[in-house]
PDB file of N, CA and C in Angstrom:
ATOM      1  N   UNK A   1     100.236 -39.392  87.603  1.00  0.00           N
ATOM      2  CA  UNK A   1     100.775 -38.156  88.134  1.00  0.00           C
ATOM      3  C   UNK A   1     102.274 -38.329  88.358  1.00  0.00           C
ATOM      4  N   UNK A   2     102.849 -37.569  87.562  1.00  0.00           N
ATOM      5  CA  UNK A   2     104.163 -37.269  88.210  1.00  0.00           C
ATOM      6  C   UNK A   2     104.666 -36.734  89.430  1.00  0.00           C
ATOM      7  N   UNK A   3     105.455 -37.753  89.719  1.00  0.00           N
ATOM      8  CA  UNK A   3     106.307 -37.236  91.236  1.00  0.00           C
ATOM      9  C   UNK A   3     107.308 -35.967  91.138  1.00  0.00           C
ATOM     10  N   UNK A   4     107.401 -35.276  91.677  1.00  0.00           N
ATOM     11  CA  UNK A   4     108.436 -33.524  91.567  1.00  0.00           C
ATOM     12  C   UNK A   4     109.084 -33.952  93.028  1.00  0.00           C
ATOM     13  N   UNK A   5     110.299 -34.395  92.899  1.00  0.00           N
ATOM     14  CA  UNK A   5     111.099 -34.193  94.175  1.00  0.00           C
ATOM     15  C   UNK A   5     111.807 -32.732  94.405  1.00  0.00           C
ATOM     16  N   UNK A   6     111.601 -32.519  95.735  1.00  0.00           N
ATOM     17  CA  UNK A   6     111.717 -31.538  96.882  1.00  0.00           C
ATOM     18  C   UNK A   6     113.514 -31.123  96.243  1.00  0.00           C
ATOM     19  N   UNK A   7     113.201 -29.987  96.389  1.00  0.00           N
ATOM     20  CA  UNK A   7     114.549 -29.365  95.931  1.00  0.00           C
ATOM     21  C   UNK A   7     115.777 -30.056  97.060  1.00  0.00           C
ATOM     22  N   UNK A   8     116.877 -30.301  96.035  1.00  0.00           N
ATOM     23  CA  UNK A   8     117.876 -31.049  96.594  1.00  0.00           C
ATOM     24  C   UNK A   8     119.000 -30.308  96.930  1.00  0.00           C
ATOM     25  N   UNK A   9     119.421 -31.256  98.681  1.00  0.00           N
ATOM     26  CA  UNK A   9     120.102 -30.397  98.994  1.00  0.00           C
ATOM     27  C   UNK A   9     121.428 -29.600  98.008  1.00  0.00           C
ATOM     28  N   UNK A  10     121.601 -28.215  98.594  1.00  0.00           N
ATOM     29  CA  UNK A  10     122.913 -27.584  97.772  1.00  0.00           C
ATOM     30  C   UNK A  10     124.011 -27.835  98.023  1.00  0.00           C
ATOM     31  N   UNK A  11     125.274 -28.361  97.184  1.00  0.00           N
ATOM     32  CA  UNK A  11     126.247 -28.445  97.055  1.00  0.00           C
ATOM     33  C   UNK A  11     126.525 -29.839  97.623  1.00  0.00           C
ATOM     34  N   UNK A  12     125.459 -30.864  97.885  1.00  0.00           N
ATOM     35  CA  UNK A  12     125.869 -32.464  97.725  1.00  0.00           C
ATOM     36  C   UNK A  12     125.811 -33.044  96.699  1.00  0.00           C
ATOM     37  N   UNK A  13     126.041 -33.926  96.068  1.00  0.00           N
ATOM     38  CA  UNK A  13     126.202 -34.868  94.708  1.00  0.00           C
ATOM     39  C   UNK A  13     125.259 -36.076  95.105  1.00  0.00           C
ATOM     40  N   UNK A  14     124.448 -35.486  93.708  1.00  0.00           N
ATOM     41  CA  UNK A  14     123.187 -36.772  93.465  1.00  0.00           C
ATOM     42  C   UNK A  14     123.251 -37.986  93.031  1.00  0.00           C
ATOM     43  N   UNK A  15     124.586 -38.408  92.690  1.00  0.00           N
ATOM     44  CA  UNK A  15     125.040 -39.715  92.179  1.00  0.00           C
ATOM     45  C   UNK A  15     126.261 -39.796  93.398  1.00  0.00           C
ATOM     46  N   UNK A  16     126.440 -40.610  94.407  1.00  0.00           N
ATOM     47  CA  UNK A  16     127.562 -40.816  95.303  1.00  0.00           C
ATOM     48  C   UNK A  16     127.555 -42.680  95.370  1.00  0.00           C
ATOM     49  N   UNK A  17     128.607 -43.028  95.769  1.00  0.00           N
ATOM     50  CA  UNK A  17     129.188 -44.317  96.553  1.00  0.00           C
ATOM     51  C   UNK A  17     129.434 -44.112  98.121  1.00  0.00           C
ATOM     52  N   UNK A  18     128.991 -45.026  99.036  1.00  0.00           N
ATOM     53  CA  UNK A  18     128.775 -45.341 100.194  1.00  0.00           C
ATOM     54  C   UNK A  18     129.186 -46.581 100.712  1.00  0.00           C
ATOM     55  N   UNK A  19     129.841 -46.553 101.700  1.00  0.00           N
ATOM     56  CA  UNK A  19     129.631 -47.836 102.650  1.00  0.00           C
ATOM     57  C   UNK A  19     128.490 -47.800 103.353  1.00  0.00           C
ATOM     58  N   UNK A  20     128.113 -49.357 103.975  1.00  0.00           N
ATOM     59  CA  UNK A  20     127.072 -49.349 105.258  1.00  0.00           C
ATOM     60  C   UNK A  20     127.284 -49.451 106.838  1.00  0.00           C
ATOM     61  N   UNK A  21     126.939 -49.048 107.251  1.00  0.00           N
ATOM     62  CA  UNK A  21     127.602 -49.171 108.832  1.00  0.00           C
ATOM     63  C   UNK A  21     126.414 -50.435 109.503  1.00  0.00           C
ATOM     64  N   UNK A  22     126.840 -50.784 110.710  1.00  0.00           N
ATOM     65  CA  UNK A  22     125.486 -51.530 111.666  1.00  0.00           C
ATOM     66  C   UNK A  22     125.355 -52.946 110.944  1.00  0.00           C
ATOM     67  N   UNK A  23     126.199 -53.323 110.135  1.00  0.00           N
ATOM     68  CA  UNK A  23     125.948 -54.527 109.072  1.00  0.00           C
ATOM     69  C   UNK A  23     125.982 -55.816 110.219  1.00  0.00           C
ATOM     70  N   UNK A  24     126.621 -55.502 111.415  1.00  0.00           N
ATOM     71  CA  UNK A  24     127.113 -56.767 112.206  1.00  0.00           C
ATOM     72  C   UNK A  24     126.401 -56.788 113.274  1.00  0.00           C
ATOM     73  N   UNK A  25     125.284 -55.955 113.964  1.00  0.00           N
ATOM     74  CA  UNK A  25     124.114 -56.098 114.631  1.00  0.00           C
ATOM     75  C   UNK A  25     122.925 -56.732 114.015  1.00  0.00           C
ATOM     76  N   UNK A  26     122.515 -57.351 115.423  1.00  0.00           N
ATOM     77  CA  UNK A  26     121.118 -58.267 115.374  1.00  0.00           C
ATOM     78  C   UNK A  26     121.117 -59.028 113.961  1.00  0.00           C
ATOM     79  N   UNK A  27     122.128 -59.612 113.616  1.00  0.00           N
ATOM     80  CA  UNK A  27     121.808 -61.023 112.443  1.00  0.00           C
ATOM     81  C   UNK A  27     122.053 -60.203 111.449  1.00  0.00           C
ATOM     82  N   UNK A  28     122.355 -58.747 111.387  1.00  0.00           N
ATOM     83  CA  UNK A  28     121.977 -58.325 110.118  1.00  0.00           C
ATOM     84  C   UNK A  28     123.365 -58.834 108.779  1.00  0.00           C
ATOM     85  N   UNK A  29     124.493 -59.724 109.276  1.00  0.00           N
ATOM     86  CA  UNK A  29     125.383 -59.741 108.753  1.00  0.00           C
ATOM     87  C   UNK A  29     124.963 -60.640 107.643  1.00  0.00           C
ATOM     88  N   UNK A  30     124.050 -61.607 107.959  1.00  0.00           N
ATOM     89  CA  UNK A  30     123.335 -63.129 107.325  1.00  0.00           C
ATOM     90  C   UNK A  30     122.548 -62.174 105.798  1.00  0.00           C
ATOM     91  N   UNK A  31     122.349 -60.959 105.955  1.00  0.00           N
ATOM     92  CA  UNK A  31     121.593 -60.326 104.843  1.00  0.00           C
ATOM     93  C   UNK A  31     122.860 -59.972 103.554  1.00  0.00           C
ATOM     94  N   UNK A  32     124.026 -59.422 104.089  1.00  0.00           N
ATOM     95  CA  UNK A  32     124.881 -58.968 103.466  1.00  0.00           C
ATOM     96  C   UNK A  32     125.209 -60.197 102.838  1.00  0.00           C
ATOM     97  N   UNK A  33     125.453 -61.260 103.460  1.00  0.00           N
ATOM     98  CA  UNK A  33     126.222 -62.447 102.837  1.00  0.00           C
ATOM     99  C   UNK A  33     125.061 -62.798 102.118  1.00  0.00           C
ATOM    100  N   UNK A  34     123.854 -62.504 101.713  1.00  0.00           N
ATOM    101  CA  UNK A  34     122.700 -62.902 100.806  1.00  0.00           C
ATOM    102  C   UNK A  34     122.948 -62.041  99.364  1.00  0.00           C
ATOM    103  N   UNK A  35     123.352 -60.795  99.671  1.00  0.00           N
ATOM    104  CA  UNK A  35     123.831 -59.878  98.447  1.00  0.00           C
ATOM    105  C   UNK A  35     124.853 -60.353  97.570  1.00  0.00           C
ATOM    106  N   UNK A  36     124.426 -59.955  96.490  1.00  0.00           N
ATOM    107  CA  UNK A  36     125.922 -59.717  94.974  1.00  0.00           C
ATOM    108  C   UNK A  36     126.274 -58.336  94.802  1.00  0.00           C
ATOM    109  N   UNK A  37     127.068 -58.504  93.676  1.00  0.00           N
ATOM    110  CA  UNK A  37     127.328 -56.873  93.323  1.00  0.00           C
ATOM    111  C   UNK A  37     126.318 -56.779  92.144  1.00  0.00           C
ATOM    112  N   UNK A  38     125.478 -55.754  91.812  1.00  0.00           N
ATOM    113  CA  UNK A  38     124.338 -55.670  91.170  1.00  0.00           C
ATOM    114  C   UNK A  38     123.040 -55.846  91.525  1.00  0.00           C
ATOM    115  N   UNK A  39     123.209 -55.798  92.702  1.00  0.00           N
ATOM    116  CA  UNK A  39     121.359 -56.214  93.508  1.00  0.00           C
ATOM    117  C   UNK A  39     121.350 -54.634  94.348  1.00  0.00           C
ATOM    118  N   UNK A  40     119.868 -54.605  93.912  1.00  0.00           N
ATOM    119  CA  UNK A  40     119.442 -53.288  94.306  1.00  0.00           C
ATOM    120  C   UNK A  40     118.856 -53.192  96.005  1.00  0.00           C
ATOM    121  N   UNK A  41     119.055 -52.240  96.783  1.00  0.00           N
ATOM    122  CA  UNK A  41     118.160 -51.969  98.000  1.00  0.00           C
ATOM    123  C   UNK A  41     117.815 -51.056  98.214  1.00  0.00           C
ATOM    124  N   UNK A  42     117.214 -51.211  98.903  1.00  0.00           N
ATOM    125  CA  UNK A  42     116.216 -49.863  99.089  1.00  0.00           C
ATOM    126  C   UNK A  42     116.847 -49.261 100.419  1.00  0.00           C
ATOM    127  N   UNK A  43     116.673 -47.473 100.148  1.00  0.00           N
ATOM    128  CA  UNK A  43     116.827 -46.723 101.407  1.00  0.00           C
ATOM    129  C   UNK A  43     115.833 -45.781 101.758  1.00  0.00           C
ATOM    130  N   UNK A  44     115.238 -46.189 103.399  1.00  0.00           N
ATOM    131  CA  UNK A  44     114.490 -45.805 103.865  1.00  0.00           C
ATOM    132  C   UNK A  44     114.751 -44.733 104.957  1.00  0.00           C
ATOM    133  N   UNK A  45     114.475 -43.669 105.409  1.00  0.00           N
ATOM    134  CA  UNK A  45     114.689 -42.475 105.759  1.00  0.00           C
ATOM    135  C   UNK A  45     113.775 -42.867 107.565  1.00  0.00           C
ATOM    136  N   UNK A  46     114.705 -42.961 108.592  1.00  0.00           N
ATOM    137  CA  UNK A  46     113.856 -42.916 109.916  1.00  0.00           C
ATOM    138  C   UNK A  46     112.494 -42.052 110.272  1.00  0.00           C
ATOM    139  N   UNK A  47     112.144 -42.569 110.796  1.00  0.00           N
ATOM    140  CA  UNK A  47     110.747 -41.858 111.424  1.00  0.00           C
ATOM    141  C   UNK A  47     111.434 -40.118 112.015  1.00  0.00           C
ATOM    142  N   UNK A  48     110.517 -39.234 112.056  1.00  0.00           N
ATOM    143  CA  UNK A  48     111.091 -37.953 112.412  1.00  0.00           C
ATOM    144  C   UNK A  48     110.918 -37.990 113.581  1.00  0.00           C
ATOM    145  N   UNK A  49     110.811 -38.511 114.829  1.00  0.00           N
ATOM    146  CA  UNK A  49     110.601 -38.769 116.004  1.00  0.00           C
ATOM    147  C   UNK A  49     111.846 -39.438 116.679  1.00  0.00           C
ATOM    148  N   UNK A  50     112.786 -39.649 115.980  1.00  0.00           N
ATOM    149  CA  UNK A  50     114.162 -39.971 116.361  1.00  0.00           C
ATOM    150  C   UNK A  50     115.203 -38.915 116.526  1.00  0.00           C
ATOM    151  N   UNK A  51     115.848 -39.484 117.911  1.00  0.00           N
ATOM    152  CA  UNK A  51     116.700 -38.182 118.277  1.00  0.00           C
ATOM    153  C   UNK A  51     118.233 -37.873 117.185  1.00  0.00           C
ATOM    154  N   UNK A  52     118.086 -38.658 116.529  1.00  0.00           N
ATOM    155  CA  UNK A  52     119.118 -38.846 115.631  1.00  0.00           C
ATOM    156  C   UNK A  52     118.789 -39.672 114.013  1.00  0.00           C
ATOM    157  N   UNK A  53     117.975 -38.922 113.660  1.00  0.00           N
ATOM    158  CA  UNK A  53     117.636 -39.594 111.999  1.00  0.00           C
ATOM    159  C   UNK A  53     118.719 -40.236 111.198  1.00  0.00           C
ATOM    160  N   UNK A  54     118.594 -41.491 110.504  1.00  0.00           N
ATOM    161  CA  UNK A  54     119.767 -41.958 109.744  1.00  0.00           C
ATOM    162  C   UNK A  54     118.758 -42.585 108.682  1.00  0.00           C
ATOM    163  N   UNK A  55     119.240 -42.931 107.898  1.00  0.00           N
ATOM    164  CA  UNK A  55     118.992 -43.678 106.634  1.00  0.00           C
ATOM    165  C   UNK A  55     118.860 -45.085 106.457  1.00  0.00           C
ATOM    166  N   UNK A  56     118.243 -45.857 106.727  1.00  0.00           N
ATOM    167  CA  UNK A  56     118.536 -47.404 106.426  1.00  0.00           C
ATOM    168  C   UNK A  56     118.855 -48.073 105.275  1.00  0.00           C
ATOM    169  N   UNK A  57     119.294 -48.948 105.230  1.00  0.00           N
ATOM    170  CA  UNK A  57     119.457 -49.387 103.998  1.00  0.00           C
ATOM    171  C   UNK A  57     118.874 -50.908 104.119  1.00  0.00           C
ATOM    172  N   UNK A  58     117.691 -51.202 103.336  1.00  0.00           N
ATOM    173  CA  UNK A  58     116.853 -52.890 103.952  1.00  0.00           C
ATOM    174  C   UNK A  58     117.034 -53.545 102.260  1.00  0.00           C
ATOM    175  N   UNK A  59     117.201 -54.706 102.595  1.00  0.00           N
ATOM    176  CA  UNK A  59     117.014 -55.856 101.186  1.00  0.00           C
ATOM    177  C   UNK A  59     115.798 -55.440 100.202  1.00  0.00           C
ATOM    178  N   UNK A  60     115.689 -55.475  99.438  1.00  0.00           N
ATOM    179  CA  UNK A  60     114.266 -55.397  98.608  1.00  0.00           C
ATOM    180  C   UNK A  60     113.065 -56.044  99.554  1.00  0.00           C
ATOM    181  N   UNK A  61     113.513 -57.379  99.980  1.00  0.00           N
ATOM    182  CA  UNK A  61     112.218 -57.980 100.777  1.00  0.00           C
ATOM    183  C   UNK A  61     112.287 -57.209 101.808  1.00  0.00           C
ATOM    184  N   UNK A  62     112.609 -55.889 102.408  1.00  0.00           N
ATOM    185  CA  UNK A  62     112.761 -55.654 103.596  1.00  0.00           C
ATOM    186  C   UNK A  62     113.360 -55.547 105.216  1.00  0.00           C
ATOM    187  N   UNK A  63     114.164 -56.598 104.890  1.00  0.00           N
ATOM    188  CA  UNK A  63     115.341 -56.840 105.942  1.00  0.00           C
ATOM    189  C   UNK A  63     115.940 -55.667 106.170  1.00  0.00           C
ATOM    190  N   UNK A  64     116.008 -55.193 107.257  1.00  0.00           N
ATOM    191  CA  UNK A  64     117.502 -54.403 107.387  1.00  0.00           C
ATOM    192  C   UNK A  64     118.676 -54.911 107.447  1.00  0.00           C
ATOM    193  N   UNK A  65     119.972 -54.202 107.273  1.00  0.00           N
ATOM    194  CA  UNK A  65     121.255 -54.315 106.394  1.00  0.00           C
ATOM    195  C   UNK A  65     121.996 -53.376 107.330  1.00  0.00           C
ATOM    196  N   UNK A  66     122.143 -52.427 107.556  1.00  0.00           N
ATOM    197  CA  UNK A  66     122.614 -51.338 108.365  1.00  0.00           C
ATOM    198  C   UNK A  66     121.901 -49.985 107.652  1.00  0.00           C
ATOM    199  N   UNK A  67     123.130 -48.912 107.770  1.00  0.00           N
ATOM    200  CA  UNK A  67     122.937 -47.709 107.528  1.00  0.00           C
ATOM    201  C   UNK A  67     123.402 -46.923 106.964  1.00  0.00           C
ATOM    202  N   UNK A  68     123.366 -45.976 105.889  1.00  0.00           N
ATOM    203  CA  UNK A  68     124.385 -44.715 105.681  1.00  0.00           C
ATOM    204  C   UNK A  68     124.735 -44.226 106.684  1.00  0.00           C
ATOM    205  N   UNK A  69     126.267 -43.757 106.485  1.00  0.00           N
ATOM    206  CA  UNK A  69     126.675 -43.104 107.290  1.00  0.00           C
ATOM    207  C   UNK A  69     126.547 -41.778 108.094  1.00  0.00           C
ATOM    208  N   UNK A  70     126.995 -41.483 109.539  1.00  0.00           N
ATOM    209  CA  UNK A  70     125.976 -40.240 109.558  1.00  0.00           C
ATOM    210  C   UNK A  70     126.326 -39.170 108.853  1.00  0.00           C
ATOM    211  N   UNK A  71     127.127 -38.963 108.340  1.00  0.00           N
ATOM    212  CA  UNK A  71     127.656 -37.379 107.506  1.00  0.00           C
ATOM    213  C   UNK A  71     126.761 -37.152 106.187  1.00  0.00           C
ATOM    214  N   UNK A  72     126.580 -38.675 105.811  1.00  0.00           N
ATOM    215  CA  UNK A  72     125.028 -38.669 104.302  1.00  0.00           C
ATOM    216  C   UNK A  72     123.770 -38.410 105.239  1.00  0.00           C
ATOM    217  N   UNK A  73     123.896 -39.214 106.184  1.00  0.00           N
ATOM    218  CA  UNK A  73     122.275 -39.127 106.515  1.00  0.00           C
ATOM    219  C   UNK A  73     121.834 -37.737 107.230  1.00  0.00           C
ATOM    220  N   UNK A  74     122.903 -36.817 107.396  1.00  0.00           N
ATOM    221  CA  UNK A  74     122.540 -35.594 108.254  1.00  0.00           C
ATOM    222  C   UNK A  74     121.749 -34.476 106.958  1.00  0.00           C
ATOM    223  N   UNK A  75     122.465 -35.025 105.567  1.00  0.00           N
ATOM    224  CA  UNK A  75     121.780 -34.407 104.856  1.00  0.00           C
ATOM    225  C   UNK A  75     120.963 -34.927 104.092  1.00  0.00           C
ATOM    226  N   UNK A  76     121.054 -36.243 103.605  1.00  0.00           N
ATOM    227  CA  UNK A  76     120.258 -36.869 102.849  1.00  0.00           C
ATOM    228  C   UNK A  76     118.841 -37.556 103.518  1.00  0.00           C
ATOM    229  N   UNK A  77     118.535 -37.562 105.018  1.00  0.00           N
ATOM    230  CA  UNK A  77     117.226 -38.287 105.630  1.00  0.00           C
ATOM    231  C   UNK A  77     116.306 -37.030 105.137  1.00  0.00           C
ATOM    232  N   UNK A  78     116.667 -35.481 105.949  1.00  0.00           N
ATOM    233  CA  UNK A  78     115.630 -34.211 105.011  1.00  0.00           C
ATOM    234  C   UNK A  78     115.367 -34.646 104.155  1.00  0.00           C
ATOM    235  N   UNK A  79     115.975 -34.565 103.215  1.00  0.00           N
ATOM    236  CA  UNK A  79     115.322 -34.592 101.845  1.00  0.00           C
ATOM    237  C   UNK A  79     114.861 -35.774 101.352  1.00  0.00           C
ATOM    238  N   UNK A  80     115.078 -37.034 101.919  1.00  0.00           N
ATOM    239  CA  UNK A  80     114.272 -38.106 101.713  1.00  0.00           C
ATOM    240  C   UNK A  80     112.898 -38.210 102.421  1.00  0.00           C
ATOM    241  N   UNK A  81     112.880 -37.640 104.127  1.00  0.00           N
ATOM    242  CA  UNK A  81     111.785 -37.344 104.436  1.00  0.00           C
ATOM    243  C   UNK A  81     110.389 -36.520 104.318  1.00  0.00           C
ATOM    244  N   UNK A  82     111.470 -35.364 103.225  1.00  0.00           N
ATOM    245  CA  UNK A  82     110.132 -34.340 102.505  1.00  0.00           C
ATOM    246  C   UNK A  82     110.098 -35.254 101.196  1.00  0.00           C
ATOM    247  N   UNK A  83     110.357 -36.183 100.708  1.00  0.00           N
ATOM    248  CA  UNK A  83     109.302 -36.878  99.335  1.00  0.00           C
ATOM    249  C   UNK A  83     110.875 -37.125  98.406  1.00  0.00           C
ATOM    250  N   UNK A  84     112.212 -36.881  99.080  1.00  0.00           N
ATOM    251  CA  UNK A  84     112.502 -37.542  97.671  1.00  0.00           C
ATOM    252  C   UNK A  84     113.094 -38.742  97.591  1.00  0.00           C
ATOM    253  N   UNK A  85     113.532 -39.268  96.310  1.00  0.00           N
ATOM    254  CA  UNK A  85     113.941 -40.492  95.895  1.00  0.00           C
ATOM    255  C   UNK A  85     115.101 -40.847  95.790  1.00  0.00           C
ATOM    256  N   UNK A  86     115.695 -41.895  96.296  1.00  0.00           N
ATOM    257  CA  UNK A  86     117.161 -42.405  95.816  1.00  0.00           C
ATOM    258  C   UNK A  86     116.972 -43.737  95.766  1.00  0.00           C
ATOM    259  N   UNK A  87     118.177 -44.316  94.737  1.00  0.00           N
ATOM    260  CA  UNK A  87     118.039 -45.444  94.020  1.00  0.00           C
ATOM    261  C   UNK A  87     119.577 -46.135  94.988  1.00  0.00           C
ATOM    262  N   UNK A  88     119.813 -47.297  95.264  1.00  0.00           N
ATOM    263  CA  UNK A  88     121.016 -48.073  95.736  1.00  0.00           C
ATOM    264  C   UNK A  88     121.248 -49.100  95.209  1.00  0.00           C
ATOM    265  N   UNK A  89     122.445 -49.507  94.535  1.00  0.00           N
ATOM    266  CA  UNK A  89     122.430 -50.946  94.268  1.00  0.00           C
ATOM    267  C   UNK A  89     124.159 -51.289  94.934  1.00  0.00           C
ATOM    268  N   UNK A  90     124.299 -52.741  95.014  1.00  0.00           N
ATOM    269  CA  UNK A  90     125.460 -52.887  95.891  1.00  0.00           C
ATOM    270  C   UNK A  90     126.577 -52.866  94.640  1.00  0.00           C
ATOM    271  N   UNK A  91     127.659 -52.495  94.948  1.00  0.00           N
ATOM    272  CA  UNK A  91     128.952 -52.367  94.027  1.00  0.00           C
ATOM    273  C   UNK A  91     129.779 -53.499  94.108  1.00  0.00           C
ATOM    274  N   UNK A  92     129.761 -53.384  95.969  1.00  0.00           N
ATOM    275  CA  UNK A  92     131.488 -54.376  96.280  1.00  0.00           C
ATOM    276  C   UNK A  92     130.493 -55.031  97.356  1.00  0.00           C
ATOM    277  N   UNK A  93     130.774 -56.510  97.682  1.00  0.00           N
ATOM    278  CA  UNK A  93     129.757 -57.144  98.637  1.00  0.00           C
ATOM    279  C   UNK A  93     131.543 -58.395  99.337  1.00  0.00           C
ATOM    280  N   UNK A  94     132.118 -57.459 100.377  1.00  0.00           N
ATOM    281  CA  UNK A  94     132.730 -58.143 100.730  1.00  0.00           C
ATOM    282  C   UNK A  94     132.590 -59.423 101.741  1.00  0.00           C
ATOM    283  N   UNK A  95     133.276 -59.937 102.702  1.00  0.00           N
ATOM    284  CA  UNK A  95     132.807 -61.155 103.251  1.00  0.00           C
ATOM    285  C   UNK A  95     133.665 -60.820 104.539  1.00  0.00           C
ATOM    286  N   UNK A  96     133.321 -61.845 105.811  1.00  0.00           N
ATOM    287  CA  UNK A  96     133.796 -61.489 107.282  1.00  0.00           C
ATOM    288  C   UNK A  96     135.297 -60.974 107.510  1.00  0.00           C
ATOM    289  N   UNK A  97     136.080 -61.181 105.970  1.00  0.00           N
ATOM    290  CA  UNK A  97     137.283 -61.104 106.466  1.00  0.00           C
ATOM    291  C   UNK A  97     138.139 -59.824 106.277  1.00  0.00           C
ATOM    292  N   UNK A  98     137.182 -58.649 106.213  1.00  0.00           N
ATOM    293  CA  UNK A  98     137.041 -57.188 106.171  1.00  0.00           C
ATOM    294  C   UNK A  98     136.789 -56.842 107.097  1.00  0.00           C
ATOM    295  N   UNK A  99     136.713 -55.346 107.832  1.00  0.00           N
ATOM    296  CA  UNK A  99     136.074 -54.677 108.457  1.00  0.00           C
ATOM    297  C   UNK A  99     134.489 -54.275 108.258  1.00  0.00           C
ATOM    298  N   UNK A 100     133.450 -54.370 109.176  1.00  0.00           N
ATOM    299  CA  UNK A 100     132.051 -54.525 108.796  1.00  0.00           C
ATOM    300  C   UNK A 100     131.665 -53.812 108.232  1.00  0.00           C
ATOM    301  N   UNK A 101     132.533 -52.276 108.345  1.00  0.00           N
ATOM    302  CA  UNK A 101     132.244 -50.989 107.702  1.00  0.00           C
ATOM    303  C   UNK A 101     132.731 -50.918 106.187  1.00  0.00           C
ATOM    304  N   UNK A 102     133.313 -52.165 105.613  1.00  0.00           N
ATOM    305  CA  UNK A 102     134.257 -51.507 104.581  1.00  0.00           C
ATOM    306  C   UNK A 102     133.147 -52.742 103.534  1.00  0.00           C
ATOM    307  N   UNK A 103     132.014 -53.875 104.241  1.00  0.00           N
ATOM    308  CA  UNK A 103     131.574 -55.394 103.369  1.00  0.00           C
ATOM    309  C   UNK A 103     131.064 -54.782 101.916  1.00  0.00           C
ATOM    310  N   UNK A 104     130.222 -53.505 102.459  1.00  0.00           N
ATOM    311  CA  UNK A 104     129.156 -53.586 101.329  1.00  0.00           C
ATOM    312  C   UNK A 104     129.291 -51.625 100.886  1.00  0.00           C
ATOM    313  N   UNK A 105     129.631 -51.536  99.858  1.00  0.00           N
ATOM    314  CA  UNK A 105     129.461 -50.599  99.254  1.00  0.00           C
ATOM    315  C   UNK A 105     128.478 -50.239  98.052  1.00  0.00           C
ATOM    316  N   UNK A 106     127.741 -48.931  98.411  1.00  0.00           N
ATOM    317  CA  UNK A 106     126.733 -49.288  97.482  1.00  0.00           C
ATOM    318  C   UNK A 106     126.700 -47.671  96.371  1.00  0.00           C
ATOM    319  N   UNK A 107     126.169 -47.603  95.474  1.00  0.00           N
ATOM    320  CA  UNK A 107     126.111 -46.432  94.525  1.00  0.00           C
ATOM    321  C   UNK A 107     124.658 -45.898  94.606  1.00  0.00           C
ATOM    322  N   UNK A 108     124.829 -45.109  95.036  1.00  0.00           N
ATOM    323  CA  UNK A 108     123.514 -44.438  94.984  1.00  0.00           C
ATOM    324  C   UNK A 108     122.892 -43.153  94.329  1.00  0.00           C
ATOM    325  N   UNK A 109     122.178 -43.040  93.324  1.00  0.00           N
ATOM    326  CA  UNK A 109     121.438 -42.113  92.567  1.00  0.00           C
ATOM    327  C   UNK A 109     120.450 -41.597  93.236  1.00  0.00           C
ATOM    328  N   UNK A 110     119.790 -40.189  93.163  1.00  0.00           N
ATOM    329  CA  UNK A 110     118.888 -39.767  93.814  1.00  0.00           C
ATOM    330  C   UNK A 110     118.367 -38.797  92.786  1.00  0.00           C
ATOM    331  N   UNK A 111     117.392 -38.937  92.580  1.00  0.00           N
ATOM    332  CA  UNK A 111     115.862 -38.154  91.895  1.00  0.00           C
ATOM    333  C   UNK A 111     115.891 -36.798  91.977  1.00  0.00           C
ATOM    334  N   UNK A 112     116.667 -35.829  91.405  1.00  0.00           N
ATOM    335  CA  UNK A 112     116.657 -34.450  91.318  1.00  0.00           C
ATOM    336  C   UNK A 112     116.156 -33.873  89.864  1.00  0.00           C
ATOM    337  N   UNK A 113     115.200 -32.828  90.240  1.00  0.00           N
ATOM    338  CA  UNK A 113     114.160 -31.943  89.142  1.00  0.00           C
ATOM    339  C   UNK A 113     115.423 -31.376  88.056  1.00  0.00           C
TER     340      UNK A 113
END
């Protein structure tokens, strides 16, 4: 069976580049320094029971990494939470001697009909 993703939001772009935020809480910095440029992760959309939905962004094995930012995730968690798909892989995988917000940039594609 084919998957039909949920009409996407209007007037955002289904192919974008992102930074991650939260990269430097709870250990999560030890994940980034595990990344290259060309390794894929996955983004997972918060539970709807949060007073503030954001996007995660976790390692393939699952780790969390941080987050999209909130201006993507105000529109992009909807539409990930009604069924649709986006793809991430890392671009730029900088190191401590950046700002935490600027380590890991990633490209992200998303599944539109």
């Amino acid at each position: 069976m084919k998957h039909t993703p949920p009409p996407f939001p209007e007037g955002q772009p289904p192919q974008f580049r992102s930074t991650v935020h939260g990269t430097v809480f709870a250990g999560r910095d030890r994940f980034v320094e595990m990344l290259q440029a060309g390794d894929t992760v996955r983004l997972i959309a918060d539970p709807p029971v949060q007073i503030d939905p954001e996007v995660w962004v976790h390692m393939e094995s699952g780790e969390p990494i941080g987050h999209l930012p909130v201006e993507i995730g105000r529109w992009l968690w909807p539409w990930l939470s009604r069924g649709g798909v986006a793809e991430a892989r890392a671009l730029r995988v900088r190191g401590s001697d950046v700002p935490s917000w600027r380590r890991l940039l990633l490209e992200v594609s998303c599944r539109v009909a």
